[in-house]
Protein backbone atom coordinates (compact mmCIF):
# COMPACT_ATOMS: atom_id res chain seq x y z
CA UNK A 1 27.09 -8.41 18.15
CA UNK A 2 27.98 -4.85 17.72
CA UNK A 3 28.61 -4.96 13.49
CA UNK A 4 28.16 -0.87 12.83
CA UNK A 5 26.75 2.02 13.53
CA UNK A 6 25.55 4.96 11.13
CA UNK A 7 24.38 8.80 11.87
CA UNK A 8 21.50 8.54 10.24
CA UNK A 9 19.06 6.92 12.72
CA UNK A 10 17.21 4.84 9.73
CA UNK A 11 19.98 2.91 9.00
CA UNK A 12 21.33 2.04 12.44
CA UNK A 13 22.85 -1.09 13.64
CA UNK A 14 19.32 -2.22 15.65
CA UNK A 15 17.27 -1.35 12.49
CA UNK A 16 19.67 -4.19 10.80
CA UNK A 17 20.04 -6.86 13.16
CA UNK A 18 16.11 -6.87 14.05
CA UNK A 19 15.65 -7.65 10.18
CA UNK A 20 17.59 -10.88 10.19
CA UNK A 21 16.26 -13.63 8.26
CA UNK A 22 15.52 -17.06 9.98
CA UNK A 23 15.40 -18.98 6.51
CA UNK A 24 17.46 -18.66 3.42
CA UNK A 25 14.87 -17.00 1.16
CA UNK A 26 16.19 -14.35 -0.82
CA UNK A 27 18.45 -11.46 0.77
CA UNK A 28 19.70 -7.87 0.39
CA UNK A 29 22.24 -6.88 -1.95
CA UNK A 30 24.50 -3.78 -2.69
CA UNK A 31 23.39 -3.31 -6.15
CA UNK A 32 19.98 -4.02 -5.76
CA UNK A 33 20.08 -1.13 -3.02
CA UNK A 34 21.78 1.13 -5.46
CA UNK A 35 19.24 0.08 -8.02
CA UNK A 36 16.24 0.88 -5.82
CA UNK A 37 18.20 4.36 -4.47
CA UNK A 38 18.14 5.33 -8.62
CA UNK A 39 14.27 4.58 -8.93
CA UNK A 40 13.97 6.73 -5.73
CA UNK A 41 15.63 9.17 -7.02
CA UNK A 42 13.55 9.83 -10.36
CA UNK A 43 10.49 9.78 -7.70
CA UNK A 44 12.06 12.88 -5.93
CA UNK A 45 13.10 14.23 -9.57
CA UNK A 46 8.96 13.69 -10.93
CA UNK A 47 7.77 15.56 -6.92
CA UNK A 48 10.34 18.66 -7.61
CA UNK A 49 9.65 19.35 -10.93
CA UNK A 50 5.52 19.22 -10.38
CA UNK A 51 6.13 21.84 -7.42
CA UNK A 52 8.11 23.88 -9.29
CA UNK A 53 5.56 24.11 -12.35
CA UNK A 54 3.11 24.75 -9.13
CA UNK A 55 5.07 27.63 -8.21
CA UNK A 56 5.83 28.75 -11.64
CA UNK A 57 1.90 29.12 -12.27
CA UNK A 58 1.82 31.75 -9.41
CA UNK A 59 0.22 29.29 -7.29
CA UNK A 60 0.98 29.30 -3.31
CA UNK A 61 3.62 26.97 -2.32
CA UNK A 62 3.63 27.30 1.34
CA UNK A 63 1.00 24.00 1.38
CA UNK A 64 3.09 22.19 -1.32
CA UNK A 65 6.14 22.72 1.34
CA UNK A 66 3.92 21.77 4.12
CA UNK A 67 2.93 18.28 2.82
CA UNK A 68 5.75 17.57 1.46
CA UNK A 69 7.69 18.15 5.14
CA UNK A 70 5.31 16.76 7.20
CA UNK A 71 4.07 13.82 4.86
CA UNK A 72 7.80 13.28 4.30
CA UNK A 73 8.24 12.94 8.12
CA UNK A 74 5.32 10.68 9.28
CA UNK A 75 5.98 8.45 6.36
CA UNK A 76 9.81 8.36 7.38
CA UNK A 77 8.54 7.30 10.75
CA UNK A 78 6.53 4.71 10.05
CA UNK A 79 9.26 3.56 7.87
CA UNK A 80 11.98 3.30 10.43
CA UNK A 81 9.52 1.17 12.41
CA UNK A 82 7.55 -1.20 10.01
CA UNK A 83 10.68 -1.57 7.78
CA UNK A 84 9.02 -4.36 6.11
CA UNK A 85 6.86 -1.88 4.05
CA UNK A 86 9.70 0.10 2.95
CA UNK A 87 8.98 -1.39 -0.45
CA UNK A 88 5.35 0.53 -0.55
CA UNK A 89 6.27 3.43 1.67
CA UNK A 90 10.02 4.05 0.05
CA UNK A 91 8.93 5.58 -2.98
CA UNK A 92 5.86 7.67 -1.17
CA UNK A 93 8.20 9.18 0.63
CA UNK A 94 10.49 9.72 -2.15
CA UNK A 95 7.74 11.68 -3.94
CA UNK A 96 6.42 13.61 -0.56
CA UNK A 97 10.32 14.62 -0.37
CA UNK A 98 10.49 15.62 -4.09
CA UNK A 99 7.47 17.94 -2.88
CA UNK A 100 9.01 19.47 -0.40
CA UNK A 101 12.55 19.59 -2.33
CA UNK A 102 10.96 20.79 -5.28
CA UNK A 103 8.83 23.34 -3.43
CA UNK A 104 12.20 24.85 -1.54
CA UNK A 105 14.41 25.23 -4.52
CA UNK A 106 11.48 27.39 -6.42
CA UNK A 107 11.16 29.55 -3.55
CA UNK A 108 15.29 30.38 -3.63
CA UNK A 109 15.20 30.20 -6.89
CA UNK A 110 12.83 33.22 -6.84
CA UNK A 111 14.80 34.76 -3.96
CA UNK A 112 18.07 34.86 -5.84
CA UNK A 113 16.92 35.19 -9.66
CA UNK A 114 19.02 38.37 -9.67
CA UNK A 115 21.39 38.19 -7.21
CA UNK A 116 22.26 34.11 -8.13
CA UNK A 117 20.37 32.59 -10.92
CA UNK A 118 22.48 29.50 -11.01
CA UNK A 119 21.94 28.62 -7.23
CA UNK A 120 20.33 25.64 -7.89
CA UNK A 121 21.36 24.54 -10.54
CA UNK A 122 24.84 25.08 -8.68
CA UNK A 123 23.81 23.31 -5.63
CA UNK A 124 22.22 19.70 -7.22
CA UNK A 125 25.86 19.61 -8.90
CA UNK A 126 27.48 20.25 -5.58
CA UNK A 127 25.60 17.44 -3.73
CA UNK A 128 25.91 15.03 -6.76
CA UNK A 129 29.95 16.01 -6.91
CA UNK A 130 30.15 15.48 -2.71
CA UNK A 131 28.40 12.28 -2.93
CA UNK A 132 30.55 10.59 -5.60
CA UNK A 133 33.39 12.00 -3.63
CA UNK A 134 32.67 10.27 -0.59
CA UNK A 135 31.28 6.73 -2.33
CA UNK A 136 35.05 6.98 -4.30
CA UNK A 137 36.65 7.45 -1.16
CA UNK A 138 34.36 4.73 0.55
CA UNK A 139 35.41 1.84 -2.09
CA UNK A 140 38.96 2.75 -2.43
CA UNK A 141 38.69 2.87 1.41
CA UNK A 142 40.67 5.99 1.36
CA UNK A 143 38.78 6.81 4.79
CA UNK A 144 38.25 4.12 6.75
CA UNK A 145 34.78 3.48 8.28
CA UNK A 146 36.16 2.24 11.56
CA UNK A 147 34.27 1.91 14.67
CA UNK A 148 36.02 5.36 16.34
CA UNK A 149 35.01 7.29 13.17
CA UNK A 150 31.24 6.11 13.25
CA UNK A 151 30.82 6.72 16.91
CA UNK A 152 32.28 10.15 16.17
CA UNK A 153 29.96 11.25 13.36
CA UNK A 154 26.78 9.67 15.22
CA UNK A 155 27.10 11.74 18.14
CA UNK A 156 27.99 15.20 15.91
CA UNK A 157 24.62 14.17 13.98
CA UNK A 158 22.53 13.60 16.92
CA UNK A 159 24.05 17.39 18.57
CA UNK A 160 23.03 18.52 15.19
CA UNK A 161 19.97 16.87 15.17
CA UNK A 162 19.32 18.46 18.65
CA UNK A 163 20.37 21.91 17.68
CA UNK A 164 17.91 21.91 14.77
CA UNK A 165 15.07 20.90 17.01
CA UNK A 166 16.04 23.00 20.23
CA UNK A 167 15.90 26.28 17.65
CA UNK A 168 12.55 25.07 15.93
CA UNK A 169 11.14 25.34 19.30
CA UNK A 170 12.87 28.34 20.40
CA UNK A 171 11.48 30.20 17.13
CA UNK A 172 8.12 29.86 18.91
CA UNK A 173 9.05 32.33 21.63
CA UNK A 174 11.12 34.76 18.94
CA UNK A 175 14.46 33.49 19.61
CA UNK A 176 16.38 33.36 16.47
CA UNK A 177 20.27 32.06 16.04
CA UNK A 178 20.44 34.75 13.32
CA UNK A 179 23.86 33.00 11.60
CA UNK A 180 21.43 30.03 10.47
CA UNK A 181 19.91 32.39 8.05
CA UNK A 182 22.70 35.56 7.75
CA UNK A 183 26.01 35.32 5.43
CA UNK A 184 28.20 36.12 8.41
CA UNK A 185 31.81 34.70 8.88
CA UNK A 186 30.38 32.34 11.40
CA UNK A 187 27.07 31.29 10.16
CA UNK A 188 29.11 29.73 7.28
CA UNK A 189 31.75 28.24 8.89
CA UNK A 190 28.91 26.72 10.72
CA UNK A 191 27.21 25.66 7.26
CA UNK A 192 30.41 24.61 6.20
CA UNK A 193 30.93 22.22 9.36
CA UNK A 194 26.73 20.34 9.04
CA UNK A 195 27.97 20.26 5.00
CA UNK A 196 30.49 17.65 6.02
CA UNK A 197 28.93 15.83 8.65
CA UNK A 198 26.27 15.03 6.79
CA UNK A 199 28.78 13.99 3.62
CA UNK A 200 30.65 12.17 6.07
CA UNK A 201 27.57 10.41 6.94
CA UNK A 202 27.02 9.02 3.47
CA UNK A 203 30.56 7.18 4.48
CA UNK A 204 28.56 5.38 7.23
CA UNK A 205 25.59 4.84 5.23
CA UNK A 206 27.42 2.88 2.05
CA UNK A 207 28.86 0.69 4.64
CA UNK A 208 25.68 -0.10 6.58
CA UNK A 209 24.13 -1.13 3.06
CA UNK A 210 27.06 -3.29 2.26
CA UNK A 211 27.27 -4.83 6.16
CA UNK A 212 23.41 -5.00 5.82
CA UNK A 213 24.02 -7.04 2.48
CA UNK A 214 27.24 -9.00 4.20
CA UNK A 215 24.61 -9.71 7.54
CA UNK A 216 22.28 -11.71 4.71
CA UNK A 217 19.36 -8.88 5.52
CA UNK A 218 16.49 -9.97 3.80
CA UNK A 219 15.23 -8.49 0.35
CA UNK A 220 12.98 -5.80 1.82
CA UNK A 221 16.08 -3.76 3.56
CA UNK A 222 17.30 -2.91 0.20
CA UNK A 223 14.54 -0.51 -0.04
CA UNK A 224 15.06 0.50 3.72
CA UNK A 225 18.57 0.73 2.50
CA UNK A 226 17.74 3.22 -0.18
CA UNK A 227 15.11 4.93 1.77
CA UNK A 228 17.80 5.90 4.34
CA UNK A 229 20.51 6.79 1.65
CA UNK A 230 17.57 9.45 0.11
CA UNK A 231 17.72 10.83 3.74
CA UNK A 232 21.22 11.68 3.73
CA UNK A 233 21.19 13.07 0.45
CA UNK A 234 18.56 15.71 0.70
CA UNK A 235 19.78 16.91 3.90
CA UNK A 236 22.71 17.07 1.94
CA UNK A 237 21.53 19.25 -0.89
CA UNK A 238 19.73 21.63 1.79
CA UNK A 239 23.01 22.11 3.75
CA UNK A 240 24.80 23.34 0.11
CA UNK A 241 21.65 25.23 -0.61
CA UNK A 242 21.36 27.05 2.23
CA UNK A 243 25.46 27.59 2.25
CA UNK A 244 24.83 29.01 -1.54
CA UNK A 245 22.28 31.35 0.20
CA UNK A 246 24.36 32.17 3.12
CA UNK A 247 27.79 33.40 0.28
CA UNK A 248 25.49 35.49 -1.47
CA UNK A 249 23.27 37.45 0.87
CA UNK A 250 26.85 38.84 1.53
CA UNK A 251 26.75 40.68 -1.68
């Protein structure tokens, strides 16, 4: 039964059906996944702010970026396939992320503290603004999450998603896309274009949690639920940071 399908490979149609309940015990809901997204949140929040004090005492943050990346990743992985410990692992991850978040933001924050002091500041309000954007147009179902549209975004995530990885490698051997990192016309059109796939795919990501909750997923997905929301939302905010960086280096 094909119910959905979302970009963002943690909340995907299998990762749903496999989680199924035989009984009747007690299931996923919307607000209890919006509830659990919040708590995450103030766990990224509480991992940002101790890596920026980090960096703010003149201590390296290269390592601080480092575990939070990689500790984000292989805790994200084990997520997507044990989801029933998505209620221990969630909020790890949430913290590891907050790390790595935190960590990021200091560094530009540095970078630009002539040039752009506000860039931060500039760019959590930009994510925050695109995300109630897209969850007002999602519940007045202004755009409809049809089966066309999420087929659409999944594959321009997953050539994103391959692009990303296919110049991480590259980078090994010296080859550089320079308009990833330069303020040139194209290099933010192309920041521009990732900016709204990945706000369109908080479209597909509300609806998975409310099909999830429809589907009588049990109580655990709710923090699998909020765990992949997180996802979308920080690439999010390092799309409009790097965007932010992108405008200015042009001055």
């Amino acid at each position: 039964m094909a119910l959905f399908k979302s970009g963002n490979p943690t909340l995907s149609e299998k990762q749903f059906q496999q989680s199924i309940p035989v009984d009747s015990g007690e299931t996923m809901t919307v607000r209890g996944t919006m509830n659990k997204f919040g708590f995450l949140m103030l766990m990224v929040m509480a991992g940002a702010a101790f890596a920026w004090q980090w960096f703010d005492a003149g201590k390296e943050i290269m390592p601080m970026m480092l575990v939070g990346a990689l500790g984000g990743l292989v805790v994200a992985l084990v997520i997507t396939f044990k989801k029933e410990w998505s209620g221990y692992l969630a909020p790890a991850y949430a913290l590891l992320e907050g790390l790595f978040v935190g960590a990021i933001s200091a560094y530009f924050n540095f970078i630009f503290q002539e040039k752009y002091p506000g860039i931060i500041s500039h760019a959590v309000l930009l994510t925050f603004a695109v995300a109630a954007s897209m969850y007002l147009l999602y519940t007045l179902r202004i755009i409809k999450v049809t089966e066309k549209f999420k087929s659409i975004i999944f594959v321009a995530t997953a050539s994103i998603a391959f692009f990303y990885l296919l110049t991480w490698i590259l980078g090994f051997f010296n080859i550089r896309f320079e308009f990833l990192t330069t303020g040139s016309t194209f290099g933010i059109i192309f920041s521009l274009a990732v900016i709204v796939i990945a706000a369109l795919n908080l479209l597909l990501d509300f609806d998975m949690i409310e099909q999830g909750s429809a589907m009588g997923a049990p109580k655990y997905m709710e923090w699998y639920g909020a765990f992949g929301l997180l996802v979308t939302l920080v690439w999010l905010y390092l799309e409009i940071l790097r965007l932010l960086a992108k405008m200015n280096s042009r001055k």
